[in-house]
PDB file of N, CA and C in Angstrom:
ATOM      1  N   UNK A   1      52.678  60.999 158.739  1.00  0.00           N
ATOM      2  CA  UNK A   1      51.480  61.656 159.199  1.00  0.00           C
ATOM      3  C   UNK A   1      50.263  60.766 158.995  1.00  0.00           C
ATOM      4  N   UNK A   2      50.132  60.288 157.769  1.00  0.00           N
ATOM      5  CA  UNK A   2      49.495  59.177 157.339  1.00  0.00           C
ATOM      6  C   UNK A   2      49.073  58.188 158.652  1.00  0.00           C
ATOM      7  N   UNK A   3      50.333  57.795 159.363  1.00  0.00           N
ATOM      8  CA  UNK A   3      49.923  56.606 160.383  1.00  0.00           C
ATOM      9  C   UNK A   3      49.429  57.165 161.908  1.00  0.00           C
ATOM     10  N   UNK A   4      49.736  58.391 161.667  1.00  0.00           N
ATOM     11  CA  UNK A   4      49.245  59.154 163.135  1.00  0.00           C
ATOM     12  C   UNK A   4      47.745  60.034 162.895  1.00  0.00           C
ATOM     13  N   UNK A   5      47.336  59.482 161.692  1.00  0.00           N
ATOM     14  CA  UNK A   5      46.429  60.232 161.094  1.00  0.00           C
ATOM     15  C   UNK A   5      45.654  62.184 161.266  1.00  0.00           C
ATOM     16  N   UNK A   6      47.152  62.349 160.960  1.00  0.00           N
ATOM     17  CA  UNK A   6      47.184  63.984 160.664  1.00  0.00           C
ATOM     18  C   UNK A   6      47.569  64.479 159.194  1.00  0.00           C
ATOM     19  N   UNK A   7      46.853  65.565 158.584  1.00  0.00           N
ATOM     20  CA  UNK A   7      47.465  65.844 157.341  1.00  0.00           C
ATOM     21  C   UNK A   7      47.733  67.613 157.561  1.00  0.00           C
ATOM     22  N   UNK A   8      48.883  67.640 157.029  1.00  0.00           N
ATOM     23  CA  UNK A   8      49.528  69.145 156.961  1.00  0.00           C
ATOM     24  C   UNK A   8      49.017  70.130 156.390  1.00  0.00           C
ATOM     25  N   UNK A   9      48.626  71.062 156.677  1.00  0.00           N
ATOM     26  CA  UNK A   9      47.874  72.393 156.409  1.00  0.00           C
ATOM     27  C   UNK A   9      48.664  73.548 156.512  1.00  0.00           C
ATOM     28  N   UNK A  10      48.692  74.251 155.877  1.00  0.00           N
ATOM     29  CA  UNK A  10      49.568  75.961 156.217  1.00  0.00           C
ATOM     30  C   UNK A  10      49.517  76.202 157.349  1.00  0.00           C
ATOM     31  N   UNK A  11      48.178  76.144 158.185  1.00  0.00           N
ATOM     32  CA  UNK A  11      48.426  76.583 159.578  1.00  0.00           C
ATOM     33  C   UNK A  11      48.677  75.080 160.571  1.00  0.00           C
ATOM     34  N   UNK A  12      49.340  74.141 160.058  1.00  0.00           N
ATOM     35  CA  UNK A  12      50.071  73.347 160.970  1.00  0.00           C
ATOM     36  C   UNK A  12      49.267  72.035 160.842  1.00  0.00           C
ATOM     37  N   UNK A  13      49.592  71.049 161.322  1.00  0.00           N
ATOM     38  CA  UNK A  13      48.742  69.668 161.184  1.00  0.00           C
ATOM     39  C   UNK A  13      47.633  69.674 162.297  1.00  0.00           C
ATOM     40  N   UNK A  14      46.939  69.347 161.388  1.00  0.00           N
ATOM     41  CA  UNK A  14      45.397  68.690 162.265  1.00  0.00           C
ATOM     42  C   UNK A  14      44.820  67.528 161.726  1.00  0.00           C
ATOM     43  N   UNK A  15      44.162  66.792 162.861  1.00  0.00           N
ATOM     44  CA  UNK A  15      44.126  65.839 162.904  1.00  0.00           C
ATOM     45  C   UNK A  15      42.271  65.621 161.821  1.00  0.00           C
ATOM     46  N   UNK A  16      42.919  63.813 161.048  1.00  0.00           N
ATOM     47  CA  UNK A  16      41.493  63.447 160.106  1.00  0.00           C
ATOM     48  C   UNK A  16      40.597  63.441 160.978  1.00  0.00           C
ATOM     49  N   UNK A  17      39.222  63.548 160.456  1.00  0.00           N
ATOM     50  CA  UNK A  17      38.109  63.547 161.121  1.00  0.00           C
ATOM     51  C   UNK A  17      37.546  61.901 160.285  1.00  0.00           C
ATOM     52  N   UNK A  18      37.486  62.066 159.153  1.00  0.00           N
ATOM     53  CA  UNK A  18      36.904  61.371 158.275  1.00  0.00           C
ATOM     54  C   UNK A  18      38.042  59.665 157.712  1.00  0.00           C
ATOM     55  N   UNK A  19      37.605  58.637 158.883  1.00  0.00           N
ATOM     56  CA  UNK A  19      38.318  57.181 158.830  1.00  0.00           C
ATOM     57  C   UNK A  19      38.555  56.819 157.036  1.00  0.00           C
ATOM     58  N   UNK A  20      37.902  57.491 156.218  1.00  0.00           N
ATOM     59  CA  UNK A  20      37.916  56.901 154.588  1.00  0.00           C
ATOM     60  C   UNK A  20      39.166  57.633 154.335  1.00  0.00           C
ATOM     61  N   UNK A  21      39.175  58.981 154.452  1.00  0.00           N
ATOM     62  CA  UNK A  21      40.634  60.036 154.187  1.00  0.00           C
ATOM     63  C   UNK A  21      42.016  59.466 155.112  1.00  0.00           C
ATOM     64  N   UNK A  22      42.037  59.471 156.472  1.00  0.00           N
ATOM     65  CA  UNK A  22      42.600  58.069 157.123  1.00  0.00           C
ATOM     66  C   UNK A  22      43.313  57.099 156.359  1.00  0.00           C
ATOM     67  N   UNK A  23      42.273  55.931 155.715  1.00  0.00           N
ATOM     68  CA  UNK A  23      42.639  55.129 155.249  1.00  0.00           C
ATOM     69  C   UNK A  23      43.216  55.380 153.695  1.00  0.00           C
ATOM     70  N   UNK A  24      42.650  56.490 153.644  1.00  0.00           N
ATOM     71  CA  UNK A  24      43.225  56.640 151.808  1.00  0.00           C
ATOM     72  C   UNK A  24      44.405  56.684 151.681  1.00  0.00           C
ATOM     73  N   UNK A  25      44.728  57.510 152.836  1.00  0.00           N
ATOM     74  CA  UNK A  25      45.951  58.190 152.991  1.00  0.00           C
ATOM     75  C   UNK A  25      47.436  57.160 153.085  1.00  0.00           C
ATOM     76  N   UNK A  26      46.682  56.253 153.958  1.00  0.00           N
ATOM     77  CA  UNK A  26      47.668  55.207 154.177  1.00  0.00           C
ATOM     78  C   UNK A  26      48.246  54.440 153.101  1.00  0.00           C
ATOM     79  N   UNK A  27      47.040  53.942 152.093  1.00  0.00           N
ATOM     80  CA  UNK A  27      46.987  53.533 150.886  1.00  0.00           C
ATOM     81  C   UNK A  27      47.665  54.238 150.278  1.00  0.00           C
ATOM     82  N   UNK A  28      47.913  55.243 150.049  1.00  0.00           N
ATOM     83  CA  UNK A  28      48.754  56.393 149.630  1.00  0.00           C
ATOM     84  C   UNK A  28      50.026  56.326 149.695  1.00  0.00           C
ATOM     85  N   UNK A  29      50.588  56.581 151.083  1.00  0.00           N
ATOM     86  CA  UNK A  29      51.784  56.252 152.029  1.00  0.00           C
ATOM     87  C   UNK A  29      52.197  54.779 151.436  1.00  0.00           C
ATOM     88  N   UNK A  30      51.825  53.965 151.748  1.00  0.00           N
ATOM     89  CA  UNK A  30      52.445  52.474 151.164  1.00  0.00           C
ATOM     90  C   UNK A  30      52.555  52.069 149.903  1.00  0.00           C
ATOM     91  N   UNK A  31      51.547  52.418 148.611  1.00  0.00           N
ATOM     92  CA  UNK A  31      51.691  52.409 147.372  1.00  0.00           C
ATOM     93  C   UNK A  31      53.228  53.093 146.897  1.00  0.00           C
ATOM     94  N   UNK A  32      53.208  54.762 147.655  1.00  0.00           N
ATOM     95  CA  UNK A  32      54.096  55.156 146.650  1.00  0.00           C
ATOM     96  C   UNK A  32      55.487  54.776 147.602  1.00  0.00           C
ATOM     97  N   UNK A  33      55.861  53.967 149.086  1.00  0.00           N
ATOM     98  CA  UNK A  33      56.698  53.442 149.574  1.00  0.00           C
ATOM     99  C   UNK A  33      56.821  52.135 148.509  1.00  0.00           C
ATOM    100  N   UNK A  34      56.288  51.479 148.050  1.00  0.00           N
ATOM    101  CA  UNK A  34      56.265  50.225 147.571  1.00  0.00           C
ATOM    102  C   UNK A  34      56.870  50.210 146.282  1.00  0.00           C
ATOM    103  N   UNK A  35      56.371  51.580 145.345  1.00  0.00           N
ATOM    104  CA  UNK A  35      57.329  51.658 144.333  1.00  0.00           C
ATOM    105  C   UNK A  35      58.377  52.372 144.447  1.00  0.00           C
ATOM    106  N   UNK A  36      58.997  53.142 145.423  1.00  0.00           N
ATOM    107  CA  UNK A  36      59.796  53.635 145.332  1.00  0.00           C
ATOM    108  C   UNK A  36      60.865  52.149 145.923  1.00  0.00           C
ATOM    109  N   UNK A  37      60.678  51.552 146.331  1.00  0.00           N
ATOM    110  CA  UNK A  37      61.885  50.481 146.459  1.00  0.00           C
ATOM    111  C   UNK A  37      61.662  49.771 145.654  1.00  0.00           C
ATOM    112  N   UNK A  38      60.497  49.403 144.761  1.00  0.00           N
ATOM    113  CA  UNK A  38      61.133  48.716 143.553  1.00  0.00           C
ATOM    114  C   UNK A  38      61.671  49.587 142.560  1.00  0.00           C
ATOM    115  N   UNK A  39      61.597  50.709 142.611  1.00  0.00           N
ATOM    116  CA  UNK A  39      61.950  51.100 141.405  1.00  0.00           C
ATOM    117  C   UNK A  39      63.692  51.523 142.006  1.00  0.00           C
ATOM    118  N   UNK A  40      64.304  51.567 143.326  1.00  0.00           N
ATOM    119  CA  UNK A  40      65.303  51.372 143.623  1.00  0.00           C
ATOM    120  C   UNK A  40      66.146  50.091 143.332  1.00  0.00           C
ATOM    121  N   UNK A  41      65.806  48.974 143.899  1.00  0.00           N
ATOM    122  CA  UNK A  41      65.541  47.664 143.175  1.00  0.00           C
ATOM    123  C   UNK A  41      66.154  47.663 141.949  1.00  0.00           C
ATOM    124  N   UNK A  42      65.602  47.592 141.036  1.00  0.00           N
ATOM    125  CA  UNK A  42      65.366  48.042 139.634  1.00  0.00           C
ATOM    126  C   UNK A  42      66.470  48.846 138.806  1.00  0.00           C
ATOM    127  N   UNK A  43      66.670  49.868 139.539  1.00  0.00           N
ATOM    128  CA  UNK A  43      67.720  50.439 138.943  1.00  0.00           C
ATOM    129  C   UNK A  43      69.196  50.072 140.023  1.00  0.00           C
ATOM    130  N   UNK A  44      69.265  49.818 140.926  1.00  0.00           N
ATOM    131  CA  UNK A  44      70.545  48.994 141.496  1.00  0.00           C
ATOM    132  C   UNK A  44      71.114  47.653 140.735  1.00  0.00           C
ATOM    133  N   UNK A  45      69.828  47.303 140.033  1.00  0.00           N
ATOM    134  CA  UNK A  45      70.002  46.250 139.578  1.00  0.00           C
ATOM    135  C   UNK A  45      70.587  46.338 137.914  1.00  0.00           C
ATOM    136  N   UNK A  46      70.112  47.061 137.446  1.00  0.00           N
ATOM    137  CA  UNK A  46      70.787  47.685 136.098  1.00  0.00           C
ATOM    138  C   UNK A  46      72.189  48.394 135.898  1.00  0.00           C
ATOM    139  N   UNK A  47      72.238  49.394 137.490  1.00  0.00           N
ATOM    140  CA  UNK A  47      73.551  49.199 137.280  1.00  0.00           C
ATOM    141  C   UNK A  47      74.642  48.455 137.694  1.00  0.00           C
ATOM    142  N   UNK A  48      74.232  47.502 138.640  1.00  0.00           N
ATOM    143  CA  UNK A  48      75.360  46.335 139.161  1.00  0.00           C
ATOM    144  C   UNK A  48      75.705  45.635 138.001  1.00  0.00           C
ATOM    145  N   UNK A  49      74.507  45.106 137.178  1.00  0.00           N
ATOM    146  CA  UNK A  49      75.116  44.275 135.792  1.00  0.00           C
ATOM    147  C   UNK A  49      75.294  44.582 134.594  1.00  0.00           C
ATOM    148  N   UNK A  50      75.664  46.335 134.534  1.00  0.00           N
ATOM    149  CA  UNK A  50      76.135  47.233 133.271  1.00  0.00           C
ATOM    150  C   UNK A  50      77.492  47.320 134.018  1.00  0.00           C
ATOM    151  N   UNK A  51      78.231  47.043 132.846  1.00  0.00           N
ATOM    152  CA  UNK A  51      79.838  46.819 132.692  1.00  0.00           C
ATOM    153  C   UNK A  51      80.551  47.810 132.811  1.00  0.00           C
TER     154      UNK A  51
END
């Protein structure tokens, strides 16, 4: 939603008005994409080289 810049509301998505909320959002979207594959990463990696 982030990249189509809509955020979800009870009564359905509507679209940002405000380019800063937009961009926050995105910042948002990619931060917590960014740790969620390292922290996949991370633990694939702990258990491939636990015995």
């Amino acid at each position: 939603m982030a990249a189509r810049g809509t955020c979800n509301w009870d009564d359905g998505e509507k679209p940002l008005e405000d380019p800063q909320a937009v961009a926050a959002a995105r910042r948002t979207t990619l931060h917590i994409t960014v740790l969620s594959l390292l922290m996949a990463v991370a633990a694939t990696a702990v258990l491939y080289f636990l015995p």
